[in-house]
C-alpha atoms as a PDB file:
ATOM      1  CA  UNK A   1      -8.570  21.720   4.012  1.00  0.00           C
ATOM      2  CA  UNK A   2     -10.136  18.413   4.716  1.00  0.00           C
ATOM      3  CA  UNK A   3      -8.487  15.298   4.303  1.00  0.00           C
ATOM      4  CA  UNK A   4     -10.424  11.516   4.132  1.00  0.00           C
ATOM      5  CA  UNK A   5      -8.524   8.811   4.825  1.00  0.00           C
ATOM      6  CA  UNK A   6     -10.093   5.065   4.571  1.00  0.00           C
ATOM      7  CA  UNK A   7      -7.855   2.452   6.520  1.00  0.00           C
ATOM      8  CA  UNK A   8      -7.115   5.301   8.819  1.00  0.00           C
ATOM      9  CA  UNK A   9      -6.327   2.750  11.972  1.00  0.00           C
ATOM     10  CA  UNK A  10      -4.225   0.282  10.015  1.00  0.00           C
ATOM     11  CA  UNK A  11      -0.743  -0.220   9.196  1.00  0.00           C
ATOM     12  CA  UNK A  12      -0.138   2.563   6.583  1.00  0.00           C
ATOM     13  CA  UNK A  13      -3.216   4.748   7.414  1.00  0.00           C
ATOM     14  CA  UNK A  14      -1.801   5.134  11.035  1.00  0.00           C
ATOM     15  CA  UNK A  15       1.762   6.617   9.739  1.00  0.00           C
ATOM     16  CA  UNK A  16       0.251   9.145   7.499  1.00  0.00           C
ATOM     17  CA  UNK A  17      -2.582  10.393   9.825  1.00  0.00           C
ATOM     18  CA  UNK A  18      -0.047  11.480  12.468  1.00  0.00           C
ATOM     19  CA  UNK A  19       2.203  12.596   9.294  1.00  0.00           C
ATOM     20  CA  UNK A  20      -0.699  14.587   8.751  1.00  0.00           C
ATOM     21  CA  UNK A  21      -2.232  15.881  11.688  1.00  0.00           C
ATOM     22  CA  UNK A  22       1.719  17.112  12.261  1.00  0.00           C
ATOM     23  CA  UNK A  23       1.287  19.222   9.840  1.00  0.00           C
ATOM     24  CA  UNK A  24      -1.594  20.671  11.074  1.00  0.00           C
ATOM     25  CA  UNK A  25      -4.304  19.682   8.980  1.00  0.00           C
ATOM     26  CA  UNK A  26      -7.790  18.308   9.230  1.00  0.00           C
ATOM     27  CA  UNK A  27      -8.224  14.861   9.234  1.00  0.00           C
ATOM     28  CA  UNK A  28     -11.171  12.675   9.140  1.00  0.00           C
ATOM     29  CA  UNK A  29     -10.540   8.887   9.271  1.00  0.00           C
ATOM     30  CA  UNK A  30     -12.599   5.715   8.553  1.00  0.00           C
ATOM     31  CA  UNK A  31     -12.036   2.699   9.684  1.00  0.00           C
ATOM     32  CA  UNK A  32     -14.304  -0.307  10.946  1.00  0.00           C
ATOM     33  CA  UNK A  33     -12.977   0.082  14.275  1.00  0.00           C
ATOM     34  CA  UNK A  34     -11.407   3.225  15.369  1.00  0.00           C
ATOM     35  CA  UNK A  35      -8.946   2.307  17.890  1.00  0.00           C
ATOM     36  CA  UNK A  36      -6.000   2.629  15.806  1.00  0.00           C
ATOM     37  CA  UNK A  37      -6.491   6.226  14.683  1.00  0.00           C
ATOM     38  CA  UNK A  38      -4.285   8.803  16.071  1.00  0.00           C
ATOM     39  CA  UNK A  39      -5.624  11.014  18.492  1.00  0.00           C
ATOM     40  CA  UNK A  40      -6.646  14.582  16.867  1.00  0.00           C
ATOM     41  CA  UNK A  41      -8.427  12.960  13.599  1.00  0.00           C
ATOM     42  CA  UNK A  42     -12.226  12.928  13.369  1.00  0.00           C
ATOM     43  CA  UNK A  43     -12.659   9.297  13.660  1.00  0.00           C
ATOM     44  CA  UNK A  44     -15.439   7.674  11.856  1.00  0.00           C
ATOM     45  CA  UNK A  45     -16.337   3.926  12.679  1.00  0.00           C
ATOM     46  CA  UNK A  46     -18.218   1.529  10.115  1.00  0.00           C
ATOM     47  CA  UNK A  47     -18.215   0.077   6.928  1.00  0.00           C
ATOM     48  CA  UNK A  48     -17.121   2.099   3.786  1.00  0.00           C
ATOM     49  CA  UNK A  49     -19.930   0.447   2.260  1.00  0.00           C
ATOM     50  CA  UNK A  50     -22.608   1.910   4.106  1.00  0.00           C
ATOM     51  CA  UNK A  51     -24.225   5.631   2.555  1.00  0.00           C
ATOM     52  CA  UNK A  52     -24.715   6.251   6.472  1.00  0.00           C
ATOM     53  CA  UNK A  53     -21.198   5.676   7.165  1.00  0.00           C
ATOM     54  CA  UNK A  54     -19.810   7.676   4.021  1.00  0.00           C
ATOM     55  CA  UNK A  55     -22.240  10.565   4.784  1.00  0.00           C
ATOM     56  CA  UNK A  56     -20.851  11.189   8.204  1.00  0.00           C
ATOM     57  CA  UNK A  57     -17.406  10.802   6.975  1.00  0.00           C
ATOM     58  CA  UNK A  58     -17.979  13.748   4.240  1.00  0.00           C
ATOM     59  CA  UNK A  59     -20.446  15.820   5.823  1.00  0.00           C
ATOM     60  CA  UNK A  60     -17.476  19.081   6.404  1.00  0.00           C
ATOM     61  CA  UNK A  61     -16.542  18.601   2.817  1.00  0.00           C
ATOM     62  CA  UNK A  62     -13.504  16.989   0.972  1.00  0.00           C
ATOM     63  CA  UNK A  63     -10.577  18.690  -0.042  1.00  0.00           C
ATOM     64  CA  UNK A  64      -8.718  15.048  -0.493  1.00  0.00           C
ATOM     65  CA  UNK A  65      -9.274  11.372  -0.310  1.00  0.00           C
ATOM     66  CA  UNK A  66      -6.828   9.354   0.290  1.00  0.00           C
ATOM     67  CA  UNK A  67      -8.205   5.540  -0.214  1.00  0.00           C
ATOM     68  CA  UNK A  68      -6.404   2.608   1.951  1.00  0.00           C
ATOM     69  CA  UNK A  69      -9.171   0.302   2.839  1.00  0.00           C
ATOM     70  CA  UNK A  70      -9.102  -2.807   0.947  1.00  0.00           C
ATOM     71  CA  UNK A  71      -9.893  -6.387   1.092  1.00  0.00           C
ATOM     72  CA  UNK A  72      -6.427  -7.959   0.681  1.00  0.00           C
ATOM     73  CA  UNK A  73      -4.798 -10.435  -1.625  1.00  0.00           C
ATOM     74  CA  UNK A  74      -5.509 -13.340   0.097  1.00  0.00           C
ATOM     75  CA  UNK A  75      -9.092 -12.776   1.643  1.00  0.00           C
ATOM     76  CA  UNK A  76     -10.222 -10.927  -1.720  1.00  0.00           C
ATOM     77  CA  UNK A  77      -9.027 -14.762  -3.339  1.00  0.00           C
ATOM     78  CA  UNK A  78     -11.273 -16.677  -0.454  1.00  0.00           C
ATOM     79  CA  UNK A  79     -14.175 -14.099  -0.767  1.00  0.00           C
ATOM     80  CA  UNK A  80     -14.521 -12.431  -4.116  1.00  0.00           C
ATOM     81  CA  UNK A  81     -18.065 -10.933  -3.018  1.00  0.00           C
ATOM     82  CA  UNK A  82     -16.861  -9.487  -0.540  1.00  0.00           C
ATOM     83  CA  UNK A  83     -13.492  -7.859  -2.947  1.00  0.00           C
ATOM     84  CA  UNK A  84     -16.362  -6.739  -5.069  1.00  0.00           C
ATOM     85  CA  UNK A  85     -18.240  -4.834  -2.271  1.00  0.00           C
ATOM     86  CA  UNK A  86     -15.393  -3.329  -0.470  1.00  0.00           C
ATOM     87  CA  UNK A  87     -12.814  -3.198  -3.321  1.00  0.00           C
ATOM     88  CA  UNK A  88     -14.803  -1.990  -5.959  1.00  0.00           C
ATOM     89  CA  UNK A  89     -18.479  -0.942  -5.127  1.00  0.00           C
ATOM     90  CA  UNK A  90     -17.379   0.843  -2.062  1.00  0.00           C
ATOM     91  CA  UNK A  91     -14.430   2.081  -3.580  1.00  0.00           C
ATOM     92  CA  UNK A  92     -16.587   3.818  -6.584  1.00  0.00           C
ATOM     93  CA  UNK A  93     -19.588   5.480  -3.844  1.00  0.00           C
ATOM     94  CA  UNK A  94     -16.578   7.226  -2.114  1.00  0.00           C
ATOM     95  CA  UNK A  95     -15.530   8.570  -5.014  1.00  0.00           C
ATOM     96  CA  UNK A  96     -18.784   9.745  -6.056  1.00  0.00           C
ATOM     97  CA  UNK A  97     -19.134  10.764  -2.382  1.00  0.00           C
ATOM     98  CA  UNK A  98     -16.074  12.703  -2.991  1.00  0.00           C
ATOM     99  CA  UNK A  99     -16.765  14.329  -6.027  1.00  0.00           C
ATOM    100  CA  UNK A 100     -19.732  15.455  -4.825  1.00  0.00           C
ATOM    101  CA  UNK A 101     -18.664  17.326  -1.228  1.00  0.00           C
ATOM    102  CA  UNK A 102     -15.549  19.214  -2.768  1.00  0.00           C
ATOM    103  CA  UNK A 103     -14.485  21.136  -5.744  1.00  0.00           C
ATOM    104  CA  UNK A 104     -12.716  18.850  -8.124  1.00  0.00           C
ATOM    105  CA  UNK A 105     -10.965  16.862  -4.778  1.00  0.00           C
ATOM    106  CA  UNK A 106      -7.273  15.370  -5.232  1.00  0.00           C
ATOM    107  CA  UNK A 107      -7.860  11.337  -4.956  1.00  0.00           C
ATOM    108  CA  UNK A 108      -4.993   9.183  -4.135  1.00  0.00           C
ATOM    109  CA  UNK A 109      -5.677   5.714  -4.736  1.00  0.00           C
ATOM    110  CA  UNK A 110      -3.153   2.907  -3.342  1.00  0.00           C
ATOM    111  CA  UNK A 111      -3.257   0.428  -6.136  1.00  0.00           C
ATOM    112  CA  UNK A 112      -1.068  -2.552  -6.191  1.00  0.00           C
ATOM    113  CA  UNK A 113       1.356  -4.209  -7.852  1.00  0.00           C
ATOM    114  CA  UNK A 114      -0.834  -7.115  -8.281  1.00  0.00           C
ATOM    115  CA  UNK A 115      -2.351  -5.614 -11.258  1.00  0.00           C
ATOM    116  CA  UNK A 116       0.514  -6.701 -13.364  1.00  0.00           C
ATOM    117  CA  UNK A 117      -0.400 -10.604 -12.713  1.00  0.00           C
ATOM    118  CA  UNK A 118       2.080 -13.380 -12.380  1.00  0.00           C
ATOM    119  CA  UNK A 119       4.304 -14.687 -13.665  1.00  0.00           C
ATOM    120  CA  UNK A 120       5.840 -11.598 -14.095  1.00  0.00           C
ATOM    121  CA  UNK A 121       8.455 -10.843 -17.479  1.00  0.00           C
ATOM    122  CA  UNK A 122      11.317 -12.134 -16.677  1.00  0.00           C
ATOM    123  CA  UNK A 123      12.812  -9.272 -18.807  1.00  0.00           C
ATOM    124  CA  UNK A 124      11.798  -6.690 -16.328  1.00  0.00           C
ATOM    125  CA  UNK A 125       8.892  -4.602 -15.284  1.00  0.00           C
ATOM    126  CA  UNK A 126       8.853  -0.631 -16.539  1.00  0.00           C
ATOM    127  CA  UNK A 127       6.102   1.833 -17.276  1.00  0.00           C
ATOM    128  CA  UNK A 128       5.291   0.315 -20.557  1.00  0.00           C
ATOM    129  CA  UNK A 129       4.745  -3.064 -19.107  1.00  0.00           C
ATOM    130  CA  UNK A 130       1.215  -4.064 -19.951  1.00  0.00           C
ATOM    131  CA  UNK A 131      -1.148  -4.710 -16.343  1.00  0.00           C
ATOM    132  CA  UNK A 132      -3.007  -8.615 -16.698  1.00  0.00           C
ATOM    133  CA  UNK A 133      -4.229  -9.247 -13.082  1.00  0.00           C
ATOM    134  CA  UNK A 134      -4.418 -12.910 -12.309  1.00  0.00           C
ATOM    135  CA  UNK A 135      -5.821 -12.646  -8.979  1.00  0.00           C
ATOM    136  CA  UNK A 136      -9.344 -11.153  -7.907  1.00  0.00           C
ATOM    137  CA  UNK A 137      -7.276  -9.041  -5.657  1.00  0.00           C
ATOM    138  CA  UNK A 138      -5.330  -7.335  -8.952  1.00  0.00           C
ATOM    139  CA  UNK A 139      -7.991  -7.509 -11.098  1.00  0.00           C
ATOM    140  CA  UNK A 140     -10.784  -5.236  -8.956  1.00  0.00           C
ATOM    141  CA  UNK A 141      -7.499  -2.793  -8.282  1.00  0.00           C
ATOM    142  CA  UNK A 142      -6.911  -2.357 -11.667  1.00  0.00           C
ATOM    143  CA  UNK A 143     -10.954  -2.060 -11.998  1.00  0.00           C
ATOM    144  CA  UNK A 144     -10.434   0.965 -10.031  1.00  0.00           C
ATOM    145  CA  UNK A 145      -7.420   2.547 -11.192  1.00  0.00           C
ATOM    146  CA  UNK A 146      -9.169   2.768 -14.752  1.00  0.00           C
ATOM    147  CA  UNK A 147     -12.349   4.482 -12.639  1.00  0.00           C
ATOM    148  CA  UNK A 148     -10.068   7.151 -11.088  1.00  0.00           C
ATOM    149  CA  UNK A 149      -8.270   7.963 -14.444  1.00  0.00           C
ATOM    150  CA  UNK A 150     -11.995   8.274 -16.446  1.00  0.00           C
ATOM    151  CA  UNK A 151     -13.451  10.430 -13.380  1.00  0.00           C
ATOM    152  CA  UNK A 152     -10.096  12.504 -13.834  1.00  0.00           C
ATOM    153  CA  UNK A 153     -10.301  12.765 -17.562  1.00  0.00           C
ATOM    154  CA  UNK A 154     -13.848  14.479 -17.049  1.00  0.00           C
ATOM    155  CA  UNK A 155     -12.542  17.246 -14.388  1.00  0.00           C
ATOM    156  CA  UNK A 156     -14.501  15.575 -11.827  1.00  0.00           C
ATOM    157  CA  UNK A 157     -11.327  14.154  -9.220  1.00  0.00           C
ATOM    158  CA  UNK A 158      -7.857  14.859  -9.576  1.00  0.00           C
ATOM    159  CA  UNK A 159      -6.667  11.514  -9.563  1.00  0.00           C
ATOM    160  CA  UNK A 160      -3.338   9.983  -8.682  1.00  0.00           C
ATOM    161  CA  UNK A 161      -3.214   6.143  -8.023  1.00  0.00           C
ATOM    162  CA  UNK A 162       0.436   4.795  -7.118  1.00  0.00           C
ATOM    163  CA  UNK A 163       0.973   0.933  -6.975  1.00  0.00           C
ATOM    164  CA  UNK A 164       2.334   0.396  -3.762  1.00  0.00           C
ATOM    165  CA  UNK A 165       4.904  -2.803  -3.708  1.00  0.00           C
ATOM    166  CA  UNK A 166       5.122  -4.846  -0.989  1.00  0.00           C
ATOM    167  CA  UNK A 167       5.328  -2.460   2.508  1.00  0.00           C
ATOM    168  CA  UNK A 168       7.524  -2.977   5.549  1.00  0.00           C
ATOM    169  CA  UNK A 169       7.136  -4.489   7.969  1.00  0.00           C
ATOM    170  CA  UNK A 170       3.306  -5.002   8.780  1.00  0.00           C
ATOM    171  CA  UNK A 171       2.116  -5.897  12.703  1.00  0.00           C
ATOM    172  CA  UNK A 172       2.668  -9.403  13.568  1.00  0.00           C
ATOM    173  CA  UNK A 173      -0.629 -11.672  12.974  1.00  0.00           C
ATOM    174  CA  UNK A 174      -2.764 -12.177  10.248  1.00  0.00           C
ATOM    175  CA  UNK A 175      -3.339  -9.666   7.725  1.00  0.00           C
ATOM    176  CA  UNK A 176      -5.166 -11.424   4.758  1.00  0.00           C
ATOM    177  CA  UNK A 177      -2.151 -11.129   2.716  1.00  0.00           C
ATOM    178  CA  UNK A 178       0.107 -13.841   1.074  1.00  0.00           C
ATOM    179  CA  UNK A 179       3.079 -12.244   1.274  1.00  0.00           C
ATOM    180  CA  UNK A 180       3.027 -11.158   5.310  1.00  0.00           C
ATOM    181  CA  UNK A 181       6.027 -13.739   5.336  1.00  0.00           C
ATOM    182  CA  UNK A 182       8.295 -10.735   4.284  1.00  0.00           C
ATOM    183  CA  UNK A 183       7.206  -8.342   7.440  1.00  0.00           C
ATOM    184  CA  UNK A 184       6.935 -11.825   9.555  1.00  0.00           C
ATOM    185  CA  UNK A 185      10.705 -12.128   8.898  1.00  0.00           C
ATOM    186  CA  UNK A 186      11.354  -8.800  10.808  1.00  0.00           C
ATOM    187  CA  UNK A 187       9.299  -9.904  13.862  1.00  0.00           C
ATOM    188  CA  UNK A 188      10.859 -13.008  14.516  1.00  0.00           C
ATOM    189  CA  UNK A 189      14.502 -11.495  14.251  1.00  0.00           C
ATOM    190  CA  UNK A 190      13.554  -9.130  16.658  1.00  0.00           C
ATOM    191  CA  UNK A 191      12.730 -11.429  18.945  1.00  0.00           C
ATOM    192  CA  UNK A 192      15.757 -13.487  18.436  1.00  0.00           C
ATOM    193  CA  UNK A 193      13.546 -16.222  17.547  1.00  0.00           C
ATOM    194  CA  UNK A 194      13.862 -18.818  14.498  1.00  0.00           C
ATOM    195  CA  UNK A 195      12.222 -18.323  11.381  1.00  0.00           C
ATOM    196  CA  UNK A 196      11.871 -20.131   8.190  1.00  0.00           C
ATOM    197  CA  UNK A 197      10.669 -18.734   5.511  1.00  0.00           C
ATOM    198  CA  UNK A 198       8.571 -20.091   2.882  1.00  0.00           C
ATOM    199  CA  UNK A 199      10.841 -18.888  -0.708  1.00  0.00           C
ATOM    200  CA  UNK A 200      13.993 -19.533  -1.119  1.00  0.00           C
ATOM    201  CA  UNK A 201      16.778 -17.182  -0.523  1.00  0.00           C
ATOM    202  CA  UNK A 202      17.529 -16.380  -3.785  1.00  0.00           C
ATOM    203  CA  UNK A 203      13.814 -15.540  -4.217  1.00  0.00           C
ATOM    204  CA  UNK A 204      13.239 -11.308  -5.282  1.00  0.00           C
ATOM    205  CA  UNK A 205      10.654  -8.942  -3.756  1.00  0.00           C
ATOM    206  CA  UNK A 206       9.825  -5.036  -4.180  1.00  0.00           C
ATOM    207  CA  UNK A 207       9.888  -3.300  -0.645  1.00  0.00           C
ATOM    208  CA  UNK A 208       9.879  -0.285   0.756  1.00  0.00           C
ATOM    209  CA  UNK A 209       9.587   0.554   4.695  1.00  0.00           C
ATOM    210  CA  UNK A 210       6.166   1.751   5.453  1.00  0.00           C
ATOM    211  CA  UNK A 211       8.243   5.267   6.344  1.00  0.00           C
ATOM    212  CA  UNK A 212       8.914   5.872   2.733  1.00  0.00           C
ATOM    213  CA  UNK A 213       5.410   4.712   2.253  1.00  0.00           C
ATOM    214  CA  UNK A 214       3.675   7.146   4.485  1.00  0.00           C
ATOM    215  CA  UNK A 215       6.844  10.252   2.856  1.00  0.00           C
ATOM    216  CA  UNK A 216       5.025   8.562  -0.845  1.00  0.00           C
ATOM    217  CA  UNK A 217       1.575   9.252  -0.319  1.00  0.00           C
ATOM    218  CA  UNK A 218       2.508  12.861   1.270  1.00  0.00           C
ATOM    219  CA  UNK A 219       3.733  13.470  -1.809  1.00  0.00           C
ATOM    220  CA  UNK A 220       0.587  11.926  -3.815  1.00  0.00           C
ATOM    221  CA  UNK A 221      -1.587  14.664  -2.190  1.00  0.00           C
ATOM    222  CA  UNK A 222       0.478  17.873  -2.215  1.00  0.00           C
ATOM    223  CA  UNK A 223       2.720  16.952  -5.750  1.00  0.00           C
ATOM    224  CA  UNK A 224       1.798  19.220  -8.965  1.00  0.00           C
ATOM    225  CA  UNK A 225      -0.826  16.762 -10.356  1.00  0.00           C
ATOM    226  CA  UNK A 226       0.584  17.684 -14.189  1.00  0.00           C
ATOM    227  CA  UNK A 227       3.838  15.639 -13.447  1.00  0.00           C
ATOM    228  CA  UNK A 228       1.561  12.152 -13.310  1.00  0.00           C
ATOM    229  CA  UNK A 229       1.138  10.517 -16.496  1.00  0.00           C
ATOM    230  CA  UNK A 230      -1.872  10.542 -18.630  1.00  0.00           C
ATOM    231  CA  UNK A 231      -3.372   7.449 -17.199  1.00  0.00           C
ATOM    232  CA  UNK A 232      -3.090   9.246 -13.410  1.00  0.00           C
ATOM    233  CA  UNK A 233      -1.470   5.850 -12.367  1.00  0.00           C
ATOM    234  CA  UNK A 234       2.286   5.303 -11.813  1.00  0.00           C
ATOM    235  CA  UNK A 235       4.473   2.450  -9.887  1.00  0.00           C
ATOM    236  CA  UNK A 236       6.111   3.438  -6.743  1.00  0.00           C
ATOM    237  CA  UNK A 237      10.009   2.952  -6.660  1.00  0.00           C
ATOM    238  CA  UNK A 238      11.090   0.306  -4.898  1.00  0.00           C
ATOM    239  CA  UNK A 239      13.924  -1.773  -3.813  1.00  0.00           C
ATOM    240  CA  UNK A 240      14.897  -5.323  -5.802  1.00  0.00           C
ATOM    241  CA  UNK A 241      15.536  -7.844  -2.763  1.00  0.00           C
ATOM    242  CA  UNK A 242      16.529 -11.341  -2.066  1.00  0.00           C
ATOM    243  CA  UNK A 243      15.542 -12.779   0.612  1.00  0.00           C
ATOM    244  CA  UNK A 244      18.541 -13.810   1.742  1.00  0.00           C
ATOM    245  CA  UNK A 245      19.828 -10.542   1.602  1.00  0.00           C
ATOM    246  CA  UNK A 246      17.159  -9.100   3.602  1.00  0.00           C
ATOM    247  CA  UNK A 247      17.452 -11.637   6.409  1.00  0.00           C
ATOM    248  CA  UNK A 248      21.135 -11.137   6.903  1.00  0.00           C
ATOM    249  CA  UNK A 249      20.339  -6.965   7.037  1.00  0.00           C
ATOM    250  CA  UNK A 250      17.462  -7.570   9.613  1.00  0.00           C
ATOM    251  CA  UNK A 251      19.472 -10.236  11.347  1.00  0.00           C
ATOM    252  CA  UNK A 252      22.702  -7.719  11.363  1.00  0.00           C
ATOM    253  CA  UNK A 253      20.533  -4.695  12.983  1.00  0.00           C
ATOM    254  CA  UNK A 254      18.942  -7.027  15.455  1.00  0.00           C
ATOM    255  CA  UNK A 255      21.746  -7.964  16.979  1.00  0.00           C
ATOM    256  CA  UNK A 256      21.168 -12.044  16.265  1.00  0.00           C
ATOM    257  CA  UNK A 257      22.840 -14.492  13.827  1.00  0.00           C
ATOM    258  CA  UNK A 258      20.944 -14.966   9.824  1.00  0.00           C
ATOM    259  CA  UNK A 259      21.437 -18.413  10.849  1.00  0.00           C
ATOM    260  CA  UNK A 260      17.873 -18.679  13.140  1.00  0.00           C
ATOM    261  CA  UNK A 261      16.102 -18.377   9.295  1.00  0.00           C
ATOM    262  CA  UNK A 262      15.847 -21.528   7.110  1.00  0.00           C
ATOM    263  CA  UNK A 263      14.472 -21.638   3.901  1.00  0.00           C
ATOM    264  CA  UNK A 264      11.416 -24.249   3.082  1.00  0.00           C
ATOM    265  CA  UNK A 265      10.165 -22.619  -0.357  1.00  0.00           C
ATOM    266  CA  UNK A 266       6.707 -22.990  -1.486  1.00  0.00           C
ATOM    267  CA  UNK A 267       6.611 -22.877  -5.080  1.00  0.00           C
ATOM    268  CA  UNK A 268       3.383 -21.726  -6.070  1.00  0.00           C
ATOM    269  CA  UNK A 269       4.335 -18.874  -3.315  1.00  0.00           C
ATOM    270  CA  UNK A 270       7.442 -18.053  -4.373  1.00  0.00           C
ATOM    271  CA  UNK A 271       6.212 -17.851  -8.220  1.00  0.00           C
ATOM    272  CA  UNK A 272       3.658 -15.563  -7.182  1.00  0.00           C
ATOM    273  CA  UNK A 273       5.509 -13.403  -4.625  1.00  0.00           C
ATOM    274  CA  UNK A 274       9.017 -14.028  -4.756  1.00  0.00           C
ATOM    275  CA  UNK A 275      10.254 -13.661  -8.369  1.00  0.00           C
ATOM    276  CA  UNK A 276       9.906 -10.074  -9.137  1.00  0.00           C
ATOM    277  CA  UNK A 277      12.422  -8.954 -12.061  1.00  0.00           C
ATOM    278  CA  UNK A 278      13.727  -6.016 -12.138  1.00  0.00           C
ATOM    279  CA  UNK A 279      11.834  -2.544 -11.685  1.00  0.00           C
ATOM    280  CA  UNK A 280      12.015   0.912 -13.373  1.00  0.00           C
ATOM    281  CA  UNK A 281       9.600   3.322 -12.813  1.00  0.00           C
ATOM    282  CA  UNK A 282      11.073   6.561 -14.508  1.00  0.00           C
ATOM    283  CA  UNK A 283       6.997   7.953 -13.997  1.00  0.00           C
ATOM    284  CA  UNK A 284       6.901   7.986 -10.405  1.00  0.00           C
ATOM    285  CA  UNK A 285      10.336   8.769 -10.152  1.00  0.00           C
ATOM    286  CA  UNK A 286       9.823  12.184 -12.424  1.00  0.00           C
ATOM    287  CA  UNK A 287       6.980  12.947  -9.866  1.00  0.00           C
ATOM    288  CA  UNK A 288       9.285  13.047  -7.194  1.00  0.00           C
ATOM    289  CA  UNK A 289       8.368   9.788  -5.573  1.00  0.00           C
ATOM    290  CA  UNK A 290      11.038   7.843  -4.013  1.00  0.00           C
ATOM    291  CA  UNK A 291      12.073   4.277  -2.067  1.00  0.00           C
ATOM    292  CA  UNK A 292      14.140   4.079   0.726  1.00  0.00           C
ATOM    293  CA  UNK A 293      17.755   4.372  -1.179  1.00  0.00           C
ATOM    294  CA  UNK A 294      19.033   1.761   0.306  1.00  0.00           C
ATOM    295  CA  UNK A 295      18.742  -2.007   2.217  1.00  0.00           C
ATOM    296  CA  UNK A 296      20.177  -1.061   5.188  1.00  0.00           C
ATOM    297  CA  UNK A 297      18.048   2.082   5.250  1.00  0.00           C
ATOM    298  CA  UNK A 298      14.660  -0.068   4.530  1.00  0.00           C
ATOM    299  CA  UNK A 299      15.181  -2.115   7.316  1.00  0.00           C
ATOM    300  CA  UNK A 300      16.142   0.461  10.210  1.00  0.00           C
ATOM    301  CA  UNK A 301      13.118   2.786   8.975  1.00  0.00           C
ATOM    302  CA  UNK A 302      11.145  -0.470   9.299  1.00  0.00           C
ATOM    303  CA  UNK A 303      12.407  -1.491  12.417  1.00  0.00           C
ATOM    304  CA  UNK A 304      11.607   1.773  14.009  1.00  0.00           C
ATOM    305  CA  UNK A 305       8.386   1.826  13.375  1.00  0.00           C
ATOM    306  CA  UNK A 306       7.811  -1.952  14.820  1.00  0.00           C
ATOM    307  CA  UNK A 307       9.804  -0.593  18.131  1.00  0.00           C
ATOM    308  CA  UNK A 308       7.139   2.471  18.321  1.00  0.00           C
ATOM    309  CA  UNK A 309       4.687   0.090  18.425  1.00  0.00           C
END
């Protein structure tokens, strides 16, 4: 059983590699740099754009793709070529790539929940909840969740794409993405140092820790693919948050008072990344995904994984 994971080195590809290669399986992973890939993979270094690259990375076969590499919110805004090439032409060679080294391979696809657009319905977000992307970002994910489910509908993948929400809590530094202010948060607290954060306290996010992340897309590639809905795509559970709330947890475990965070809210951020209405995803839920269960919970799983470096 071969496994191909793209993004292999970063933030989530890292946690389920070693989740993984624990298990005993065979791992290839792709990355542009291979540093970050746990020891025991077959590392592949280069551009998931390149037929050289993708050839090397499939030569033994594919059993399973699991696709992480992406051009992220905010450098997919800045350069929408390059969204296009990585998020969407690259994206649709591996799975061709794919299809064409293994029997009908199981695909699991991070999406986003960018695909639903802003503003969001204030009225909540379920399963019936229509996708209108706003941002280049959303718009080339949703591109590619409709290429999984039509290459799934002709028995060529078995397709599962999960929209992840926003993951916990990402390396310090940039990252490309607009809303690294809610894994910045967790940084700063550790470090006992002051913080202030650009929504307001009352302002809502999805999260999960990038634990239940990693447990998620374990799932994604062993679950019985008949419990996924007919358009192969669901939204991965996650926890409703204020920001306030989540600053007093992650102050509380640190050891340091809430009172080093301030709030300075940026509107156009905080409409687009910090007003998130309730969530109900009875889809994923029936396939046995999962979040965290609980704020306290999010945090420490999160805060474990920043002390493991």
């Amino acid at each position: 059983m071969t496994i191909i994971v793209t993004g292999a080195g970063g933030f989530v590809g890292r946690q389920l590699v070693a989740r993984l290669l624990a298990q005993g399986l065979s791992v290839v992973g792709m990355d542009t740099v291979t540093g970050g890939i746990p020891d025991g993979a077959r590392a592949v270094a280069g551009d998931i754009g390149s037929a050289e690259v993708r050839a090397e990375a499939f030569r033994d076969g594919c059993t399973a793709l699991v696709h992480l590499a992406t051009v992220p919110g905010g450098a997919a805004e800045a350069d929408p070529a390059a969204s296009r090439r990585i998020n969407v032409d690259a994206m649709y060679d591996l799975l061709e790539a794919a299809k064409a080294a293994g029997e009908r391979p199981r695909i699991v696809y991070a999406s986003s929940i960018a695909v639903f657009g802003e503003p969001l319905p204030k009225t909540g977000v379920n399963d019936e909840t229509p996708i209108a992307p706003k941002m280049i970002y959303g718009g080339h994910k949703a591109m590619m969740e409709l290429a999984v489910s039509m290459m799934h509908q002709r028995g060529e993948i078995e397709g599962v794409s999960v929209r992840l929400p926003g993951i916990l809590a990402r390396p310090k530094g940039p990252s490309g993405m607009k809303s690294a202010f809610m894994s910045d948060l967790f940084h700063a607290l550790r470090a006992g140092e002051r913080f202030v954060c650009p929504v307001s306290a009352e302002a809502t996010i999805w999260a999960q820790s990038v634990k239940q992340c990693a447990d998620n897309l374990v799932h994604a590639l062993t679950m019985d693919a008949a419990l996924m809905p007919v358009t192969r795509v669901v939204t991965l559970p996650a926890q409703r948050i204020a920001m306030g709330t989540l600053a007093a947890e992650v102050a509380r475990q640190c050891g340091v008072s809430v009172d080093l965070v301030s709030y300075q809210p940026d509107a156009a951020l905080e409409a687009a990344f910090g007003a998130n209405p309730t969530l109900s995803t009875p889809a994923a839920e029936r396939a046995g995904f999962a979040h965290d269960g609980s704020v306290d919970k999010l945090v420490a799983n999160a805060l474990a994984v920043i002390a493991r470096g």
